[in-house]
N, C-alpha and C. Protein backbone atom coordinates (compact mmCIF):
# COMPACT_ATOMS: atom_id res chain seq x y z
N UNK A 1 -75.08 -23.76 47.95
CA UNK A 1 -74.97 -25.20 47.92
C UNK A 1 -73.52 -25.57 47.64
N UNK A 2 -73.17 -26.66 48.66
CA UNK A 2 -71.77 -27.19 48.19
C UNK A 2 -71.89 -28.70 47.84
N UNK A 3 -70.81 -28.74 46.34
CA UNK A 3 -70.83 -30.00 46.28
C UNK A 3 -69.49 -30.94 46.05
N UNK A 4 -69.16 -31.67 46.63
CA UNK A 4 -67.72 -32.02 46.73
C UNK A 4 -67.60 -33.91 46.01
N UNK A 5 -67.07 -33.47 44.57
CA UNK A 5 -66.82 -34.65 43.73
C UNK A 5 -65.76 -35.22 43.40
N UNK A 6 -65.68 -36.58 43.73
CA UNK A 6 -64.32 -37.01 43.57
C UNK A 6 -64.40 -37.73 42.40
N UNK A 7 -63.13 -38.12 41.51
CA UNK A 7 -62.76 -38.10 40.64
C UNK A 7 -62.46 -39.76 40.63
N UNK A 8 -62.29 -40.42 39.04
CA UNK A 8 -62.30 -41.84 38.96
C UNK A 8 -60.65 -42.18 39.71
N UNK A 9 -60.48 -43.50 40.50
CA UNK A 9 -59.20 -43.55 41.12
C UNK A 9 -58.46 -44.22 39.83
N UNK A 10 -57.24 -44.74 40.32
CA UNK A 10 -56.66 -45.65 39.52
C UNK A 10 -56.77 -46.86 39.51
N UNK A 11 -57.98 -47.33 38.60
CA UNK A 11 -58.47 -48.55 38.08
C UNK A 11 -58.01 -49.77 37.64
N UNK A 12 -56.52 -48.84 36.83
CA UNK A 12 -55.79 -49.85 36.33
C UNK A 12 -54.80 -50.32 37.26
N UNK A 13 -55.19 -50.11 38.29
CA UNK A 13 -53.72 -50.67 39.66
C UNK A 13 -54.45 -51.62 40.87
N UNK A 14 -55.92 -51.52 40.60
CA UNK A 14 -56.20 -52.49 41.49
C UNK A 14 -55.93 -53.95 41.36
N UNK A 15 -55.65 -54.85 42.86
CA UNK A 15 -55.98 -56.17 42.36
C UNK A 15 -56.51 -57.13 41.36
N UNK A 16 -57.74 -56.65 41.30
CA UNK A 16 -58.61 -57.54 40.20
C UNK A 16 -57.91 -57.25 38.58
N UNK A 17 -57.89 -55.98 38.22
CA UNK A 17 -56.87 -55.70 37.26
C UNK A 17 -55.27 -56.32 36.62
N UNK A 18 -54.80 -55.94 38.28
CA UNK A 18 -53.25 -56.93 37.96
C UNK A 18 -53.28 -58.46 37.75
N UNK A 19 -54.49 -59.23 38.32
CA UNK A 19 -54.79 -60.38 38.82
C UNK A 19 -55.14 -60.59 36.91
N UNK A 20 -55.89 -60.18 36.92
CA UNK A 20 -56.56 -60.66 35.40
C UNK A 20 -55.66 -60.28 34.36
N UNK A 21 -54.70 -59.41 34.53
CA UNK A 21 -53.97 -58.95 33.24
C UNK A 21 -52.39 -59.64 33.39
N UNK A 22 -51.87 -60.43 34.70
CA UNK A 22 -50.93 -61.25 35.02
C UNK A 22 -50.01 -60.10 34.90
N UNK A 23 -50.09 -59.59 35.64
CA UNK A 23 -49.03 -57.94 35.93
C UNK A 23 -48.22 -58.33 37.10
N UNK A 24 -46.44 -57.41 37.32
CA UNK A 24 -45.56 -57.53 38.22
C UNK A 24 -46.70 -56.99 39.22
N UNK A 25 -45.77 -56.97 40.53
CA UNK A 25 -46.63 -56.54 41.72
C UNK A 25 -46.19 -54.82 40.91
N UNK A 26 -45.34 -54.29 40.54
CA UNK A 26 -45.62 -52.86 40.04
C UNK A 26 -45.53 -52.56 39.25
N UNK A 27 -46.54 -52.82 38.39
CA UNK A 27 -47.36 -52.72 36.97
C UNK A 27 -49.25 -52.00 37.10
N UNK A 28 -49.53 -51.44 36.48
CA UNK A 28 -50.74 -51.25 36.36
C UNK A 28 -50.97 -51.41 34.90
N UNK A 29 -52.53 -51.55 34.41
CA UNK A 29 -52.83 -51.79 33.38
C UNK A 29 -53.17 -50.32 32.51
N UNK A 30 -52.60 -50.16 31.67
CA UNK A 30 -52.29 -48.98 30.81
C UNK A 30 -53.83 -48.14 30.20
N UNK A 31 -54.67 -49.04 30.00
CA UNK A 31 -55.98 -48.48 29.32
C UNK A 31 -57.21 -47.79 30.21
N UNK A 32 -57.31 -48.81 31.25
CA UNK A 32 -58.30 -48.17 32.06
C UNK A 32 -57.67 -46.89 32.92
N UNK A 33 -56.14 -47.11 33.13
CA UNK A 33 -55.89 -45.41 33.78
C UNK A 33 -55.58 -44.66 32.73
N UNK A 34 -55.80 -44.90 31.67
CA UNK A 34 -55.63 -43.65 30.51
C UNK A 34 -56.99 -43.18 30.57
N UNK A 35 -58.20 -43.99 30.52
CA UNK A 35 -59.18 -43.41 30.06
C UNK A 35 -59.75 -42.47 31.55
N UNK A 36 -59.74 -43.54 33.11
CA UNK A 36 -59.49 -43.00 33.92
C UNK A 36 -59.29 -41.04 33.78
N UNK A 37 -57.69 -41.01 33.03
CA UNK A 37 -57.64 -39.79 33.24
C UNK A 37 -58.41 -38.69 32.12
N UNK A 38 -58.50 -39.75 31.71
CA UNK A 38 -59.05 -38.47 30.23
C UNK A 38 -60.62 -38.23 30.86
N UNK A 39 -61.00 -39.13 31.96
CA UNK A 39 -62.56 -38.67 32.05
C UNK A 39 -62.47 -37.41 33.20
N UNK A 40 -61.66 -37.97 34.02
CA UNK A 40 -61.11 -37.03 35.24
C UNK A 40 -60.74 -35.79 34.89
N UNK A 41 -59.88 -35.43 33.98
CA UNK A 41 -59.60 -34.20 32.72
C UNK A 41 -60.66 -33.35 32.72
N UNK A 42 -61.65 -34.19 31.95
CA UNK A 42 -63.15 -33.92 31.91
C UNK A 42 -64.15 -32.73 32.87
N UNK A 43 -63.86 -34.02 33.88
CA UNK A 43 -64.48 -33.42 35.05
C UNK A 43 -63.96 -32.38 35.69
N UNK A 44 -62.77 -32.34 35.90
CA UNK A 44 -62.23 -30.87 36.59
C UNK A 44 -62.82 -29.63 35.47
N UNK A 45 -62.51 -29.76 34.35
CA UNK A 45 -63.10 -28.87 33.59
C UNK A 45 -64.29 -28.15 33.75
N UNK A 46 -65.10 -29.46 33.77
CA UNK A 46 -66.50 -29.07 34.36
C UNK A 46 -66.83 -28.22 35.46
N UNK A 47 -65.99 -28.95 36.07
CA UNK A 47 -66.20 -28.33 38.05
C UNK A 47 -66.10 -27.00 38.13
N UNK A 48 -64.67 -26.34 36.97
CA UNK A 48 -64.36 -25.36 36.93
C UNK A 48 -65.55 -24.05 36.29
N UNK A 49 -65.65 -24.76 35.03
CA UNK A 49 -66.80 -24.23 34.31
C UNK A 49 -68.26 -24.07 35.53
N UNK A 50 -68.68 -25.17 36.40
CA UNK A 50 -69.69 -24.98 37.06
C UNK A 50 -69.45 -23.71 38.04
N UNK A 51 -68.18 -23.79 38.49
CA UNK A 51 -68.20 -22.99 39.73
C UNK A 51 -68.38 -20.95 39.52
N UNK A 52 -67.59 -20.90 38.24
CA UNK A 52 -67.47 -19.78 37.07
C UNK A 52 -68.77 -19.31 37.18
N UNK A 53 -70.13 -20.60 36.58
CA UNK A 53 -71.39 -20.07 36.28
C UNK A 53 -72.32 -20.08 37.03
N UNK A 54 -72.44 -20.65 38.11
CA UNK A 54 -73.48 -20.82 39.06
C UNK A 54 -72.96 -20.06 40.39
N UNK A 55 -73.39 -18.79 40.30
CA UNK A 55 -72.91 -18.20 41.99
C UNK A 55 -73.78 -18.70 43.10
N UNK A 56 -73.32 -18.51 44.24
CA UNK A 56 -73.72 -19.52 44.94
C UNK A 56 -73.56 -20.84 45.17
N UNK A 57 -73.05 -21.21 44.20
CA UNK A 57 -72.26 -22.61 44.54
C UNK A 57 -71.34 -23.16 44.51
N UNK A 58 -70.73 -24.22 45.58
CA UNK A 58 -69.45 -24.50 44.76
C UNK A 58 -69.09 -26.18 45.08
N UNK A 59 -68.51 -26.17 44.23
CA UNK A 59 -67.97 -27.27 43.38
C UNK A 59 -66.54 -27.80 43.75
N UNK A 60 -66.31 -28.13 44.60
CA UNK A 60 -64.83 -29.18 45.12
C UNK A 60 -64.40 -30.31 45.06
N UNK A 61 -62.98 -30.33 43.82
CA UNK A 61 -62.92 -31.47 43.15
C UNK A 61 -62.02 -32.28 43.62
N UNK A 62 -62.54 -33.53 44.22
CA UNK A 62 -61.44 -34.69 45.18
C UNK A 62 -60.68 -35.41 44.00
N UNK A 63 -59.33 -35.42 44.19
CA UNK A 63 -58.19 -35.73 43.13
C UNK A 63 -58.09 -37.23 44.21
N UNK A 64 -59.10 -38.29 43.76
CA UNK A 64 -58.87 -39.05 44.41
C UNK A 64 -57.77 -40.53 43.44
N UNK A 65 -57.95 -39.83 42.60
CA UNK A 65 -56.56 -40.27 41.69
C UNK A 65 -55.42 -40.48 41.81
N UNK A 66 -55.05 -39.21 42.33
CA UNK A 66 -53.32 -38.92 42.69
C UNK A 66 -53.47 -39.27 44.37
N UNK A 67 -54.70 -39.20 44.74
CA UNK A 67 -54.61 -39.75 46.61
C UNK A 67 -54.22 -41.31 46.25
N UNK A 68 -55.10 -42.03 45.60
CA UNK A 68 -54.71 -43.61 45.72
C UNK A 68 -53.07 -43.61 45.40
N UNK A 69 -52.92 -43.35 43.59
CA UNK A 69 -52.08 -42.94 43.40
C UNK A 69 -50.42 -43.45 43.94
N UNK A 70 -50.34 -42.19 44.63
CA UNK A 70 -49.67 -41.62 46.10
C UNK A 70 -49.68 -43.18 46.86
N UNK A 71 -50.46 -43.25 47.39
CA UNK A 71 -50.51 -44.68 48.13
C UNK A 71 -49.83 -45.86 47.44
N UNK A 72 -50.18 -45.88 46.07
CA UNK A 72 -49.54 -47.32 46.09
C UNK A 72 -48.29 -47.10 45.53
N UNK A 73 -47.89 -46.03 45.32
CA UNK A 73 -46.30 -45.40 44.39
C UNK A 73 -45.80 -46.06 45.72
N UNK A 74 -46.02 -44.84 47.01
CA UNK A 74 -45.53 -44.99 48.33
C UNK A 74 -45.55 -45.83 48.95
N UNK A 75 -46.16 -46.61 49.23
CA UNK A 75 -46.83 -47.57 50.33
C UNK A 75 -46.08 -47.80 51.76
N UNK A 76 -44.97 -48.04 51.59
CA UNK A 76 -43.63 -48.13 52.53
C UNK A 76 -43.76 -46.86 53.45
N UNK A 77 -44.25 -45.58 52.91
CA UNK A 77 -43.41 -44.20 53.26
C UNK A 77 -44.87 -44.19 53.99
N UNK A 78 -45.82 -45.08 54.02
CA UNK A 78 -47.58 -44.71 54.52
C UNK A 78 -47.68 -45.74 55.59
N UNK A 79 -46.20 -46.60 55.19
CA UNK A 79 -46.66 -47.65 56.88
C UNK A 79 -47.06 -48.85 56.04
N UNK A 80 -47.95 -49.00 55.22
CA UNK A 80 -48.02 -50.46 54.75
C UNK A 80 -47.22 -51.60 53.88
N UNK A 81 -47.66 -52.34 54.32
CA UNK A 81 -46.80 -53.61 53.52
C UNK A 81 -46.99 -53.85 52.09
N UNK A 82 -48.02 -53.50 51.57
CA UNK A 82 -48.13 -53.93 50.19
C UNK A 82 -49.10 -52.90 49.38
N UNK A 83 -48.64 -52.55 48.10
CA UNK A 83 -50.04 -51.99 47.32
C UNK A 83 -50.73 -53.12 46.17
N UNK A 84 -50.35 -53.73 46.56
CA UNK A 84 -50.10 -54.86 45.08
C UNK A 84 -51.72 -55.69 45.37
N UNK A 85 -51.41 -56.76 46.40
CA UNK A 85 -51.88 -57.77 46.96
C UNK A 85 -53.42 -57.18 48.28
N UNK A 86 -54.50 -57.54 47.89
CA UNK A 86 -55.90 -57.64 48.66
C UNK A 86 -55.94 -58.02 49.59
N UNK A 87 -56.24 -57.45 51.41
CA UNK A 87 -56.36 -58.26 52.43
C UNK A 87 -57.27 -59.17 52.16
N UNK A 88 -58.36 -59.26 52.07
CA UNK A 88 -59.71 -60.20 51.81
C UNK A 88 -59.36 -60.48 50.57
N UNK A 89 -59.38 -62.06 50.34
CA UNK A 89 -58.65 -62.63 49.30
C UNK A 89 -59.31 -64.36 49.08
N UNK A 90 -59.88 -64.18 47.95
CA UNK A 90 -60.14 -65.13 47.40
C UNK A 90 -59.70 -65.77 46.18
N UNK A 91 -58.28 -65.87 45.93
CA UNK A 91 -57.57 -66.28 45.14
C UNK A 91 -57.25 -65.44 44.06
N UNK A 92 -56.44 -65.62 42.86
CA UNK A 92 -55.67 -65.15 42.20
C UNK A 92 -53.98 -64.45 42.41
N UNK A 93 -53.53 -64.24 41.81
CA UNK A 93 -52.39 -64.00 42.17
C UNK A 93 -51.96 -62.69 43.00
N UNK A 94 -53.03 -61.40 42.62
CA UNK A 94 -53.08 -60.47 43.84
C UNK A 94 -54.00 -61.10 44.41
N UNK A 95 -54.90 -62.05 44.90
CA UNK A 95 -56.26 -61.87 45.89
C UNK A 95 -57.39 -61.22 45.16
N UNK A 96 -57.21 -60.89 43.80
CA UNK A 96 -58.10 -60.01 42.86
C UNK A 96 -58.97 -60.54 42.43
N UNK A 97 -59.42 -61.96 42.61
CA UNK A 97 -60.31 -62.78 41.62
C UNK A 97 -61.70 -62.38 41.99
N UNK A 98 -61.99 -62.92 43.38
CA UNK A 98 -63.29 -62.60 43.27
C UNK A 98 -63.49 -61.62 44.87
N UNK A 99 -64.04 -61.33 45.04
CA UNK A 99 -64.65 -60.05 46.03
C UNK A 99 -65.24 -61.07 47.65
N UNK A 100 -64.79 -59.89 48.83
CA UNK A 100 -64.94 -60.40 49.69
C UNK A 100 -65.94 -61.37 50.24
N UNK A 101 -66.10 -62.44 50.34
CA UNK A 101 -67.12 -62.86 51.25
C UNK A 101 -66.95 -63.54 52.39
N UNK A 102 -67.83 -64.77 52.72
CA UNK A 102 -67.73 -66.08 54.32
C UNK A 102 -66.81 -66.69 53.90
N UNK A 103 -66.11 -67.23 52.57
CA UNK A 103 -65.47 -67.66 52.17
C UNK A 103 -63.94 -67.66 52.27
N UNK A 104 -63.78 -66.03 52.43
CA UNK A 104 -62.41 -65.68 52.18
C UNK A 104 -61.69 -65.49 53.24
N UNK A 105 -60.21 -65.24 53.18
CA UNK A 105 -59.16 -65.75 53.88
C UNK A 105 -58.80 -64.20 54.30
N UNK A 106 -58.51 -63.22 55.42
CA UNK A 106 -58.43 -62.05 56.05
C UNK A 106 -57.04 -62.02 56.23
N UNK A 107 -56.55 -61.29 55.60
CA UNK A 107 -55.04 -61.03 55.78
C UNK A 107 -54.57 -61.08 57.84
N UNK A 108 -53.56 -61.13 58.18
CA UNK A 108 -53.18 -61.03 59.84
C UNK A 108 -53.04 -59.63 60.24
N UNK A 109 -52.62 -59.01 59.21
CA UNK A 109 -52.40 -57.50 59.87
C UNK A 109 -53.20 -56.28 59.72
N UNK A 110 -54.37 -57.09 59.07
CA UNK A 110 -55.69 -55.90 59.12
C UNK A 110 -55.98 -54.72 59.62
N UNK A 111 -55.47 -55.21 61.11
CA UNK A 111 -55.74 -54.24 62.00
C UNK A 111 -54.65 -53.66 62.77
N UNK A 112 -53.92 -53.94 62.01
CA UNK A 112 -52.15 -53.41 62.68
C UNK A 112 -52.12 -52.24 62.82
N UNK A 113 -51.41 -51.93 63.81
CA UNK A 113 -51.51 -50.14 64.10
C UNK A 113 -50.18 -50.13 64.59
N UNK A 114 -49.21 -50.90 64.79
CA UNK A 114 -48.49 -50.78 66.07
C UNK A 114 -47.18 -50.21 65.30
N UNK A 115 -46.23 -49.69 66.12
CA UNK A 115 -45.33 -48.86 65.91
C UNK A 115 -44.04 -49.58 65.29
N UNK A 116 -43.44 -49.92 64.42
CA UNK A 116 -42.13 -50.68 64.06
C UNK A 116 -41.30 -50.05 63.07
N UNK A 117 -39.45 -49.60 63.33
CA UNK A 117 -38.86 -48.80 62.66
C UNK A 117 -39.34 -47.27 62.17
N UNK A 118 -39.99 -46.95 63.29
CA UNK A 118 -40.63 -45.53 62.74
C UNK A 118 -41.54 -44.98 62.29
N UNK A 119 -42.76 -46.51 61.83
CA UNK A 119 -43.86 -46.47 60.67
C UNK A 119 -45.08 -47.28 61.45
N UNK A 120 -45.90 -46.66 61.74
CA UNK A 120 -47.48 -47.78 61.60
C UNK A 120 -47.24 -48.55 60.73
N UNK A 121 -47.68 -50.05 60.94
CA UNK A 121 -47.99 -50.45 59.91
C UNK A 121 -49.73 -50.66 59.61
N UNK A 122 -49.74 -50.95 58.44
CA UNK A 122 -51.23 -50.57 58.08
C UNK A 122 -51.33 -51.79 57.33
N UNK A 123 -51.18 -52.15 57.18
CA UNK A 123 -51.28 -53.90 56.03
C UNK A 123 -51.28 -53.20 54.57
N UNK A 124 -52.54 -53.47 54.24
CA UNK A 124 -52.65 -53.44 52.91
C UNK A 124 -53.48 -52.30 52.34
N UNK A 125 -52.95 -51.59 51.12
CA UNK A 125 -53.72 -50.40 50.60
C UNK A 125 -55.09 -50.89 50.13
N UNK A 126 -54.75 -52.08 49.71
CA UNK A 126 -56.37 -52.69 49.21
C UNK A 126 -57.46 -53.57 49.79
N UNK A 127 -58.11 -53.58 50.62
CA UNK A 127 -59.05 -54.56 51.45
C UNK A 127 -59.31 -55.89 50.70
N UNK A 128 -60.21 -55.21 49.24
CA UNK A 128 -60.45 -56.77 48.56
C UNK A 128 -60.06 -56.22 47.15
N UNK A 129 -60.24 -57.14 46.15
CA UNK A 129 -59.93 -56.94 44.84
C UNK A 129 -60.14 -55.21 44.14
N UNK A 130 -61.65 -54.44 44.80
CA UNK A 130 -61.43 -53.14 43.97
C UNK A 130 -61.14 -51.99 44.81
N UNK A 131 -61.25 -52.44 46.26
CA UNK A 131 -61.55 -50.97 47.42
C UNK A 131 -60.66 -50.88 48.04
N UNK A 132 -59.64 -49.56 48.77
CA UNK A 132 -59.19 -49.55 49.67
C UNK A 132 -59.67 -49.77 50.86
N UNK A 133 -58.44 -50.23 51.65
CA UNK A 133 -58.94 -50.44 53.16
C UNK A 133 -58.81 -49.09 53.88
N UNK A 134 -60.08 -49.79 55.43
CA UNK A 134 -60.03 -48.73 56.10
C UNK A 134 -58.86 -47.63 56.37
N UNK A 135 -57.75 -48.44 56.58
CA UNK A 135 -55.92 -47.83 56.61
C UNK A 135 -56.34 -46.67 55.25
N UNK A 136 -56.25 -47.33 54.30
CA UNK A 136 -55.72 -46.27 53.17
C UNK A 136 -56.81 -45.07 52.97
N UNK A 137 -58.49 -45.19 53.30
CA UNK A 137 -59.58 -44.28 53.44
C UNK A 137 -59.11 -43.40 54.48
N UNK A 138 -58.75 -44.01 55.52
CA UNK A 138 -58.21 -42.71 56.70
C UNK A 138 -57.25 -41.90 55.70
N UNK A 139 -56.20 -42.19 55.55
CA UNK A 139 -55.40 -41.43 54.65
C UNK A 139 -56.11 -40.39 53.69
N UNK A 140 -56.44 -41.25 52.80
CA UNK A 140 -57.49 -40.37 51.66
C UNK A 140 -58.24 -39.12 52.54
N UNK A 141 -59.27 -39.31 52.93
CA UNK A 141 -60.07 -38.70 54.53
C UNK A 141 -59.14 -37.59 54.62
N UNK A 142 -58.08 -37.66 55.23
CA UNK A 142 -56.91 -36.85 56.26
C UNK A 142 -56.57 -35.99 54.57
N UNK A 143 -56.19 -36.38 53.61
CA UNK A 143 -55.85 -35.57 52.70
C UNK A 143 -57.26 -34.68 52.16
N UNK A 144 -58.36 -34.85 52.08
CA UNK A 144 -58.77 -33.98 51.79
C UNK A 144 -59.46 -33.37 52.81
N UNK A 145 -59.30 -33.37 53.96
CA UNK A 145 -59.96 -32.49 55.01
C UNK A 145 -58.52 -31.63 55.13
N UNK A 146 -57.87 -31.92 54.87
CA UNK A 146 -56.83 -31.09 55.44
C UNK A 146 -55.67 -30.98 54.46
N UNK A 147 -55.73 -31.42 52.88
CA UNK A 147 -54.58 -31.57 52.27
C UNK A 147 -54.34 -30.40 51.29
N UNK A 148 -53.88 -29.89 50.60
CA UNK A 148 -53.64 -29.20 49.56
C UNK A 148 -54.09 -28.95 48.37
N UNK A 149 -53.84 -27.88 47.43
CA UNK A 149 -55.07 -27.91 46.22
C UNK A 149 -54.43 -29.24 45.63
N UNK A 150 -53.38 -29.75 45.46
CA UNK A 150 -53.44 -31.24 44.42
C UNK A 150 -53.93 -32.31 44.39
N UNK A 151 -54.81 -32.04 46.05
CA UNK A 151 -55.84 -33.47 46.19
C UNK A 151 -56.76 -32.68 46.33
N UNK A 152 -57.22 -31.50 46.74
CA UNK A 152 -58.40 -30.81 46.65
C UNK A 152 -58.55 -29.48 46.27
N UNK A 153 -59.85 -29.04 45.65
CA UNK A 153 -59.46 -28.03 44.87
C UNK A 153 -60.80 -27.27 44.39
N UNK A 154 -61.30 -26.14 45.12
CA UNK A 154 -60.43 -25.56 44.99
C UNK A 154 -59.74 -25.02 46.63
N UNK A 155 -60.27 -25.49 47.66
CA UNK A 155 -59.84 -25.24 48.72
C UNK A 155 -60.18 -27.10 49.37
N UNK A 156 -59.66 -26.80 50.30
CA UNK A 156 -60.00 -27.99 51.34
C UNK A 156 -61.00 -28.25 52.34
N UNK A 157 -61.67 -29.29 52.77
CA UNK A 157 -62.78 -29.61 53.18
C UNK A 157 -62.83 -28.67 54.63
N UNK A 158 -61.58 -28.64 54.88
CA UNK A 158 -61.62 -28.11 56.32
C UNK A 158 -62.09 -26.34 56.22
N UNK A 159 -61.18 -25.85 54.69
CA UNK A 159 -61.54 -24.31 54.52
C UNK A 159 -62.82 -24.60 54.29
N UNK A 160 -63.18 -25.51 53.69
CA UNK A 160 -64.54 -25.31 53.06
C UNK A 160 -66.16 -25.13 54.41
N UNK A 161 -65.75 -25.58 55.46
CA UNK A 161 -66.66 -25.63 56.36
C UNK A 161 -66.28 -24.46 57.22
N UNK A 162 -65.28 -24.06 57.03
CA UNK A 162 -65.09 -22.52 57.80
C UNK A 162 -65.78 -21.38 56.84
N UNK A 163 -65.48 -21.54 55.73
CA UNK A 163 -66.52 -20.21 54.81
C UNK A 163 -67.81 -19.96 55.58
């Protein structure tokens, strides 16, 4: 049996977070990614410990932490315009207030793909106040089918279906 678990992201960097805690566009809120990591800590431990004791199975831990992470440190170097600010946006100062609905206002470059100075652009790392967008899931996706032990671990999704 395989089981492939990903890990809490960075909580304290979403929209709704910066929005409610009146944060720069690059600021995150200090408590929820502390605890974030201390649970994540946790869990690799575990994974490790599971994989040790249960033969026959294994246990592959998505560092979807350092994937978001990565994204919003970078954002520029990934093609998008912003890590800060929510395409689907129903007010607040990131777009963080309240969660997509009929209501809300769809960023223009949603669906941008097109080629400028070298980079896709991709709009925004964040769709609505807590989720990445499709843009930044492809990414995520592409890193652990194919990325390294620091986003996956202990091999990658792609080794993992060749075993």
């Amino acid at each position: 049996m395989t089981f492939v678990v990903g890990n809490v992201g960075p909580i304290g960097c979403i929209p709704y977070q910066k929005t409610i805690n009146q944060l720069n566009e690059d600021e995150c809120v200090a408590l929820p990614n502390n605890l974030a990591l201390q649970y994540n800590a946790r869990l690799k431990d575990l994974l490790t410990q599971l994989n040790e004791n249960l033969p026959g199975a294994t246990f592959v831990h998505a560092n979807v932490y350092e994937l978001v992470m990565e994204l919003i440190t970078n954002y520029a170097k990934y093609g998008f315009t912003t890590a800060s600010r929510a395409c689907c946006r129903n007010g607040g100062q990131f777009a963080g207030i309240v969660p997509c609905g009929p209501t809300s206002s769809i960023c223009s470059d949603r669906d941008k793909h097109a080629v400028e100075m070298g980079a896709s652009l991709r709009g925004h790392v964040f769709w609505d106040p807590y989720h990445p967008s499709e843009a930044a899931n492809a990414i995520i996706a592409k890193q652990l089918l194919d990325g390294d032990t620091k986003y996956v671990s202990p091999i990658n999704l792609r080794h993992l279906r060749d075993l």
